[in-house]
C-alpha atoms as a PDB file:
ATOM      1  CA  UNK A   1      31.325  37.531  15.331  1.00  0.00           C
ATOM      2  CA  UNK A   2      34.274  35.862  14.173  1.00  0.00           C
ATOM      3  CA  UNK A   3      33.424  32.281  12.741  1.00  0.00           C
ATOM      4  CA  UNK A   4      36.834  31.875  11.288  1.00  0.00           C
ATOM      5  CA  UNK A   5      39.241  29.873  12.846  1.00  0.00           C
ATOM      6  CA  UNK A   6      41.413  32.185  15.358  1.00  0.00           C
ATOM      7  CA  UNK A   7      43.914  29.964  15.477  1.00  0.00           C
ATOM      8  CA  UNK A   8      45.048  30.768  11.685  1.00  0.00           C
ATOM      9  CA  UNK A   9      45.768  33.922   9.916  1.00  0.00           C
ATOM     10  CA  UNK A  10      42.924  35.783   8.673  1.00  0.00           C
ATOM     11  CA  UNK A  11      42.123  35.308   5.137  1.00  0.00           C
ATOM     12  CA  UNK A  12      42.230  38.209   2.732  1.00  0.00           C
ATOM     13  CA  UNK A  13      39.005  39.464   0.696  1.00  0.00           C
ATOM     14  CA  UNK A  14      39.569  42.221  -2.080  1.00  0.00           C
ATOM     15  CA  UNK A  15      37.064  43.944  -3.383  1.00  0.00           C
ATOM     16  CA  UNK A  16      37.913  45.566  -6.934  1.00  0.00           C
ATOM     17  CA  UNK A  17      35.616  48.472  -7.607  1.00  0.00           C
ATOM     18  CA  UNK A  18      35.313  48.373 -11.781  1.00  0.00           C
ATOM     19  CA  UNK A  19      33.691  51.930 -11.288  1.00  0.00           C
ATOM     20  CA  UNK A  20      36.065  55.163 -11.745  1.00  0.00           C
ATOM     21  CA  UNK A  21      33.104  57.503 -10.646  1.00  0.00           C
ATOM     22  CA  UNK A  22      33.207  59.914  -8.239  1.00  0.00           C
ATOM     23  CA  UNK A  23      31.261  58.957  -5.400  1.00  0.00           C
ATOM     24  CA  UNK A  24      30.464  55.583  -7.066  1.00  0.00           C
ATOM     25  CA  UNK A  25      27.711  53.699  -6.275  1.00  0.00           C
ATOM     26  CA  UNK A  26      29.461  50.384  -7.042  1.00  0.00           C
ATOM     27  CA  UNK A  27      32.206  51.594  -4.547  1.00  0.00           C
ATOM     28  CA  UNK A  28      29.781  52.428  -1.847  1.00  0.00           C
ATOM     29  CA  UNK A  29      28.048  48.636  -2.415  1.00  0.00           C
ATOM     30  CA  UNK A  30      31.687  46.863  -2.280  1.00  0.00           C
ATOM     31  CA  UNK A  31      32.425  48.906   1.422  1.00  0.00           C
ATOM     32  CA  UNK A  32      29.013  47.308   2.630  1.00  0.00           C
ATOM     33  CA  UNK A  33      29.706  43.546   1.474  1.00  0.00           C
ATOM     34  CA  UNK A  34      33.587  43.779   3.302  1.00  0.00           C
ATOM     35  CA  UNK A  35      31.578  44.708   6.082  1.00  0.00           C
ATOM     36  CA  UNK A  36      30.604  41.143   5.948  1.00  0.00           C
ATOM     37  CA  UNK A  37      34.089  39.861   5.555  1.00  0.00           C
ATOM     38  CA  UNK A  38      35.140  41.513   8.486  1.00  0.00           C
ATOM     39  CA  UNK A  39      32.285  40.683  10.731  1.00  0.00           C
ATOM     40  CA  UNK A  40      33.296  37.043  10.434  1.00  0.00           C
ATOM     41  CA  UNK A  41      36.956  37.757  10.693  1.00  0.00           C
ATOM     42  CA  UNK A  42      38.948  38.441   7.555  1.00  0.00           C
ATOM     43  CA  UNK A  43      40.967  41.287   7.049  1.00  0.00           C
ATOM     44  CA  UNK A  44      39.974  43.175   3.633  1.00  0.00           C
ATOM     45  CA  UNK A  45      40.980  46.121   1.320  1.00  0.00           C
ATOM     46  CA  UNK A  46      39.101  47.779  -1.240  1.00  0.00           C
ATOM     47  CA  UNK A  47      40.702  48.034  -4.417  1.00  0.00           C
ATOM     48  CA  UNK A  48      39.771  51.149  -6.720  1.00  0.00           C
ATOM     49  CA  UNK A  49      41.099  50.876  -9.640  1.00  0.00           C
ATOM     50  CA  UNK A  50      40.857  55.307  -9.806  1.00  0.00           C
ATOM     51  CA  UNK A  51      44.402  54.550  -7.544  1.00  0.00           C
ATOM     52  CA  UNK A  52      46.322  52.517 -10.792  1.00  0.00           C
ATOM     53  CA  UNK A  53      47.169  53.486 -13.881  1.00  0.00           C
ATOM     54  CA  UNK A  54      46.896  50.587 -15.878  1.00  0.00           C
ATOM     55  CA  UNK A  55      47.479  50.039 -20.059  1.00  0.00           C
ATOM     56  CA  UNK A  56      45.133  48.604 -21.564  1.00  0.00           C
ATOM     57  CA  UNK A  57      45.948  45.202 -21.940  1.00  0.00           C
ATOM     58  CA  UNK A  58      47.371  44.426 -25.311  1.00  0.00           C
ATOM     59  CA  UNK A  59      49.090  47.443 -25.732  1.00  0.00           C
ATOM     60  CA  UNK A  60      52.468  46.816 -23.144  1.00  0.00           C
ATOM     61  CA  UNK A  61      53.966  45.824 -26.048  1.00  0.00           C
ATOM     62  CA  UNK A  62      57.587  44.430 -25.544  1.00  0.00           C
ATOM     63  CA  UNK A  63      57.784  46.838 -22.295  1.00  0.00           C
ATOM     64  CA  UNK A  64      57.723  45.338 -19.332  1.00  0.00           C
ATOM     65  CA  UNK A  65      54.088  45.434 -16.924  1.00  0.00           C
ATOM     66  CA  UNK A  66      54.096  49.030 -15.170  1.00  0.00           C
ATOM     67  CA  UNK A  67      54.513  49.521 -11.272  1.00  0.00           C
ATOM     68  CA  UNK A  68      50.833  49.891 -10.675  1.00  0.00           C
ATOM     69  CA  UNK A  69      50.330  46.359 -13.076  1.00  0.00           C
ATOM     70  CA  UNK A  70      52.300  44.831 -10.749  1.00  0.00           C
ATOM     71  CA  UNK A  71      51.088  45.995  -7.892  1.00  0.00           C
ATOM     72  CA  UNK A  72      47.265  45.269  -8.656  1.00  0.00           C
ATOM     73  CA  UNK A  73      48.465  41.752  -9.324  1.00  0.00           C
ATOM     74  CA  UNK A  74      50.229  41.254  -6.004  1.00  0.00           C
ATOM     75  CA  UNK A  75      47.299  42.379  -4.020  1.00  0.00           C
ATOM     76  CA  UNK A  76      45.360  40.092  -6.115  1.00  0.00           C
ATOM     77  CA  UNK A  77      47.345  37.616  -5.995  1.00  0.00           C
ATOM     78  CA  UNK A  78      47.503  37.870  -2.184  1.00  0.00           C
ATOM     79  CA  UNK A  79      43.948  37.186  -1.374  1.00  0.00           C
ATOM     80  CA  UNK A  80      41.865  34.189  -0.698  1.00  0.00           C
ATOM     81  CA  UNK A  81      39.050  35.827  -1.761  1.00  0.00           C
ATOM     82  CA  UNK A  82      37.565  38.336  -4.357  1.00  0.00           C
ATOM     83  CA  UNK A  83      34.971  40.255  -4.487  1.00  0.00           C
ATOM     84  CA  UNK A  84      34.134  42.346  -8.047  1.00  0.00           C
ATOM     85  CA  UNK A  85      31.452  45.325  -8.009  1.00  0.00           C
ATOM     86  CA  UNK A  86      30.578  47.060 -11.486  1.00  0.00           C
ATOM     87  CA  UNK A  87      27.974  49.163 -12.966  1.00  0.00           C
ATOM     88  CA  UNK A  88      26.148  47.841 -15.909  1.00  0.00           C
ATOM     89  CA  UNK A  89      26.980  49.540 -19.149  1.00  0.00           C
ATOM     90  CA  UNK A  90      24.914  48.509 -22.453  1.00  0.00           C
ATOM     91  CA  UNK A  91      24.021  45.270 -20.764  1.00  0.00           C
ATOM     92  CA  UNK A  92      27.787  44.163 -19.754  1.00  0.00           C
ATOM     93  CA  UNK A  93      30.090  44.902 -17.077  1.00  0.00           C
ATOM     94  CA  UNK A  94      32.854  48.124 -17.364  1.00  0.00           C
ATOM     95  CA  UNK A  95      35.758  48.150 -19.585  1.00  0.00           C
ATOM     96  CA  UNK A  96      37.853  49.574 -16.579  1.00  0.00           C
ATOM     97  CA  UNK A  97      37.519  46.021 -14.914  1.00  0.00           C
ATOM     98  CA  UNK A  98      37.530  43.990 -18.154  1.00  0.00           C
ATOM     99  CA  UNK A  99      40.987  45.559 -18.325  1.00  0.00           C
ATOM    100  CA  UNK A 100      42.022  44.946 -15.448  1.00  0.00           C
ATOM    101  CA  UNK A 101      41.102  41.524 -14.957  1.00  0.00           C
ATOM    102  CA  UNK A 102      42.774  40.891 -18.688  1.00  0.00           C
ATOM    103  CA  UNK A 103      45.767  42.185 -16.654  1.00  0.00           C
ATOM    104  CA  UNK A 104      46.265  39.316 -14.484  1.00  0.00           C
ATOM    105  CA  UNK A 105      48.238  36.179 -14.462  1.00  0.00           C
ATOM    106  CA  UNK A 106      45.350  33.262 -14.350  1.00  0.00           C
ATOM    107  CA  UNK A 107      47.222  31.784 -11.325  1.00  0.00           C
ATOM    108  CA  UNK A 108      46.388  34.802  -9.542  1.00  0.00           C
ATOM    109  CA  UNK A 109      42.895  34.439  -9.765  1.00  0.00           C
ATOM    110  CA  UNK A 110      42.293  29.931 -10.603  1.00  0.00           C
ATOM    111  CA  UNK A 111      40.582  28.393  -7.439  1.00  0.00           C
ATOM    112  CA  UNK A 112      40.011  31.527  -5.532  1.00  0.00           C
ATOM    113  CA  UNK A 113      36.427  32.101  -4.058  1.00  0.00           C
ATOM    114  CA  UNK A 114      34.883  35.160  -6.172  1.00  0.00           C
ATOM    115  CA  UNK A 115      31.491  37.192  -5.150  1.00  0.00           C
ATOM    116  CA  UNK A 116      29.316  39.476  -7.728  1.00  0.00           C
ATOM    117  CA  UNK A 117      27.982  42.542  -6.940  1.00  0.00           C
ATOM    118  CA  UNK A 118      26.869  45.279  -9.500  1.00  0.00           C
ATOM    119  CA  UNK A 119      24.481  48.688  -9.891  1.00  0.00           C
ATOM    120  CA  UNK A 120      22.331  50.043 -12.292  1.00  0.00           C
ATOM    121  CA  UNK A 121      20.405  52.853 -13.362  1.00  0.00           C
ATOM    122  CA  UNK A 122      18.011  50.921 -14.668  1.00  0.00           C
ATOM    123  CA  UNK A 123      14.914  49.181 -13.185  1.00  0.00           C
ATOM    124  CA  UNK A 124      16.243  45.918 -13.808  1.00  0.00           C
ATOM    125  CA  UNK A 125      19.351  45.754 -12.434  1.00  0.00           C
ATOM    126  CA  UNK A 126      22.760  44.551 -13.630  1.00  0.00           C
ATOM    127  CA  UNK A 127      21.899  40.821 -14.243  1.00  0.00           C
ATOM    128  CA  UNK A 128      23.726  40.809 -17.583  1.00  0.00           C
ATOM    129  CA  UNK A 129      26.900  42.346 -15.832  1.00  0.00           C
ATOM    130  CA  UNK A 130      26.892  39.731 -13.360  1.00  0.00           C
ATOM    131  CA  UNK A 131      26.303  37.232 -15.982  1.00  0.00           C
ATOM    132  CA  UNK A 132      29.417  37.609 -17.978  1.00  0.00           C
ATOM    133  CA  UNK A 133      31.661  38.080 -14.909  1.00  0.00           C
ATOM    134  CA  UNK A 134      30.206  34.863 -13.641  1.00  0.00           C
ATOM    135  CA  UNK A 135      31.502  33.525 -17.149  1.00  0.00           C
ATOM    136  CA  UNK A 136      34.515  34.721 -17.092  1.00  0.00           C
ATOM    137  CA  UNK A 137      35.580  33.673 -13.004  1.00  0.00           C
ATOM    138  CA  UNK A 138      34.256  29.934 -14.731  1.00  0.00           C
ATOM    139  CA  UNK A 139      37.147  30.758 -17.535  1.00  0.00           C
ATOM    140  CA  UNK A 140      39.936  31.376 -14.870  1.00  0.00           C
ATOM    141  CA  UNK A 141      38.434  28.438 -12.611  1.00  0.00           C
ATOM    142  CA  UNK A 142      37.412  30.139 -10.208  1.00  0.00           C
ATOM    143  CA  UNK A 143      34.538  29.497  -7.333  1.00  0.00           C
ATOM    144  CA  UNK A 144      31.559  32.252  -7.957  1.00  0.00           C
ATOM    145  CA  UNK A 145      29.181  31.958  -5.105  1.00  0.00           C
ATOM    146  CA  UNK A 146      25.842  31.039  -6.270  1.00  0.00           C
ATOM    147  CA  UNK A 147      24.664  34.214  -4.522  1.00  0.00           C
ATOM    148  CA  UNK A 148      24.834  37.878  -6.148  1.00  0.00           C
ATOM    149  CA  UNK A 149      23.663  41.282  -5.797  1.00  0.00           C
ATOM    150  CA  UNK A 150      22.153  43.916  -7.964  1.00  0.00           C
ATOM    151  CA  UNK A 151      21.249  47.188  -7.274  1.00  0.00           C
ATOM    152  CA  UNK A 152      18.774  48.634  -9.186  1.00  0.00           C
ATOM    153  CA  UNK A 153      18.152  52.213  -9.541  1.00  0.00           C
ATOM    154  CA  UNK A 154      21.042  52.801  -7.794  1.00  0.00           C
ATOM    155  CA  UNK A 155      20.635  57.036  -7.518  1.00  0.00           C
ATOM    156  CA  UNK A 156      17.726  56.143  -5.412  1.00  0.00           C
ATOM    157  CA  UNK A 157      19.191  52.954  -3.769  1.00  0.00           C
ATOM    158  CA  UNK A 158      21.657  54.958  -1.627  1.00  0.00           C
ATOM    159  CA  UNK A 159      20.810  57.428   1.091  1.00  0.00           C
ATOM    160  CA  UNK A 160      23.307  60.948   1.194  1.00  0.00           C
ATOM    161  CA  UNK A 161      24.740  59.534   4.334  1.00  0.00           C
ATOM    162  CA  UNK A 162      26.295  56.210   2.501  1.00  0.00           C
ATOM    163  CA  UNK A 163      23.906  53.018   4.182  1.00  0.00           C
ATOM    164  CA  UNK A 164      20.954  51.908   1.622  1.00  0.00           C
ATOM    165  CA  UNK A 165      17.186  52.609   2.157  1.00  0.00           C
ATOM    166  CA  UNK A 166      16.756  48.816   2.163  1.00  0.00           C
ATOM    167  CA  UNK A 167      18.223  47.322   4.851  1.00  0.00           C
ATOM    168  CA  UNK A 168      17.290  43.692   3.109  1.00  0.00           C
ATOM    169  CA  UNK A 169      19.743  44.881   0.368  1.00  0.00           C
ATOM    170  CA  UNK A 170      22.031  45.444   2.779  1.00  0.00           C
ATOM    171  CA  UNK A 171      21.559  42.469   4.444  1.00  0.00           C
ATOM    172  CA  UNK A 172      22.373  40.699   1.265  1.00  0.00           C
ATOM    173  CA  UNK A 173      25.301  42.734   0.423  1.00  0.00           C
ATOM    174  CA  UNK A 174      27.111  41.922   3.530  1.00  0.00           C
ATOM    175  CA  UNK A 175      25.948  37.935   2.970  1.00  0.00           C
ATOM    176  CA  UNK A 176      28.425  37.843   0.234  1.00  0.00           C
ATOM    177  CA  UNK A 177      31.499  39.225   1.952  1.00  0.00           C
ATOM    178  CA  UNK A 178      30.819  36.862   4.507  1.00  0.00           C
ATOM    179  CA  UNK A 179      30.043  33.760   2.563  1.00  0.00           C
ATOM    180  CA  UNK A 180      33.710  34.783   0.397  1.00  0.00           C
ATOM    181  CA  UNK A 181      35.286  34.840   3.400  1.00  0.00           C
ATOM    182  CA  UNK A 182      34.158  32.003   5.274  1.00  0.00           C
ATOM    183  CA  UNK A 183      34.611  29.289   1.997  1.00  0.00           C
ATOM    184  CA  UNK A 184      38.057  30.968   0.665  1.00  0.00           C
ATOM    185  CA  UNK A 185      40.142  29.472   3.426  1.00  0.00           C
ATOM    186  CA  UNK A 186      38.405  25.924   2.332  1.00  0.00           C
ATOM    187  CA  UNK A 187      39.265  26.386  -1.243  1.00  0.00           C
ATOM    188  CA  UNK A 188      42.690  27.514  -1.433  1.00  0.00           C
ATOM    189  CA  UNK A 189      43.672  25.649   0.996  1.00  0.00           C
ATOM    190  CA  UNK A 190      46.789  23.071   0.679  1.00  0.00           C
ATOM    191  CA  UNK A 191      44.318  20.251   1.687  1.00  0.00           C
ATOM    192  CA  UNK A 192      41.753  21.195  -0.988  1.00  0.00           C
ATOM    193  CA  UNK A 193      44.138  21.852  -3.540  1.00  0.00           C
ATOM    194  CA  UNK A 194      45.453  18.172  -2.965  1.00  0.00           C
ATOM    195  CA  UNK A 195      41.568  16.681  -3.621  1.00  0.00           C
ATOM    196  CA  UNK A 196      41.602  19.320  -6.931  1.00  0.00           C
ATOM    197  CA  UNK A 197      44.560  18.077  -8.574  1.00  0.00           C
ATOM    198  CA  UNK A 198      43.748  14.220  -7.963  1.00  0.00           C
END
């Protein structure tokens, strides 16, 4: 059901996946919440960050950014609306997106609506990841949704086939593609931008 207005283009959600696994769980969640997007109409792409080879930041020295810098930026810089899934490492998010969000231009990211999704393999979840990305999206000024998902347990979250056992979870996980994509238009728009700077 498309609840976004036809008459304009269709906003742009990307998901970055801070999770170079193979067959990542945090990957697997992100695929679920565009689902979301989509359903209500905005066109998405998944972002694995397995597909750039980026520096670490701090170390470009007086080279220029790489290719693959660049080209994470632009799709970034592209979108309406962001969506960033991570495991939980020693009660933080992964370095891999750290990096790469240390990587972009602020402007790329300031007033852009951002969802939180991240896994565990713990019973409790990856509240303390989602805590410091929600800290750092207020740094860049950005608009974190109030809601978030964590998957706990995430080795027994996830059925072989792909979907997860609990289709409430899943429920939820597609709630914050949509809800991205449905207030992103209303946030970066030229109108709201207008009110912002006032």
């Amino acid at each position: 059901m498309n609840l976004l207005n036809p008459r304009e283009i269709p906003p742009v959600v990307v998901a970055i996946c801070g999770s170079l696994r193979i067959g990542s769980y945090t990957r697997r969640a992100l695929e679920i919440a565009l689902q979301g997007a989509q359903e209500v109409g905005a066109e998405t792409r998944l972002l694995d960050l397995r597909d750039f080879q980026l520096p670490f930041c701090g170390d470009e020295g007086t080279r220029p950014y790489s290719e693959d810098v660049m080209r994470l930026r632009h799709e970034v810089g592209q979108a309406k609306g962001i969506i960033l899934g991570t495991p939980e490492y020693h009660g933080s998010f992964s370095g891999i997106l750290k990096n790469a969000l240390d990587l972009m231009d602020p402007a790329e990211i300031r007033g852009k609506v951002i969802g939180l999704v991240s896994v565990s393999g713990g019973a409790l979840g990856g509240s303390d990841a989602l805590a410091g990305l929600r800290s750092i999206g207020r740094s860049l000024h950005a608009w974190v949704i109030p809601d978030q998902v964590s998957i706990a347990t995430a080795y027994n979250a996830f059925s072989e086939s792909g979907p997860l056992h609990d289709r409430n979870l899943e429920r939820r996980l597609m709630n914050i593609g949509r809800k991205v994509a449905i207030f992103a238009p209303l946030h970066t728009s030229k109108e709201w931008q207008a009110l912002v700077k006032e």
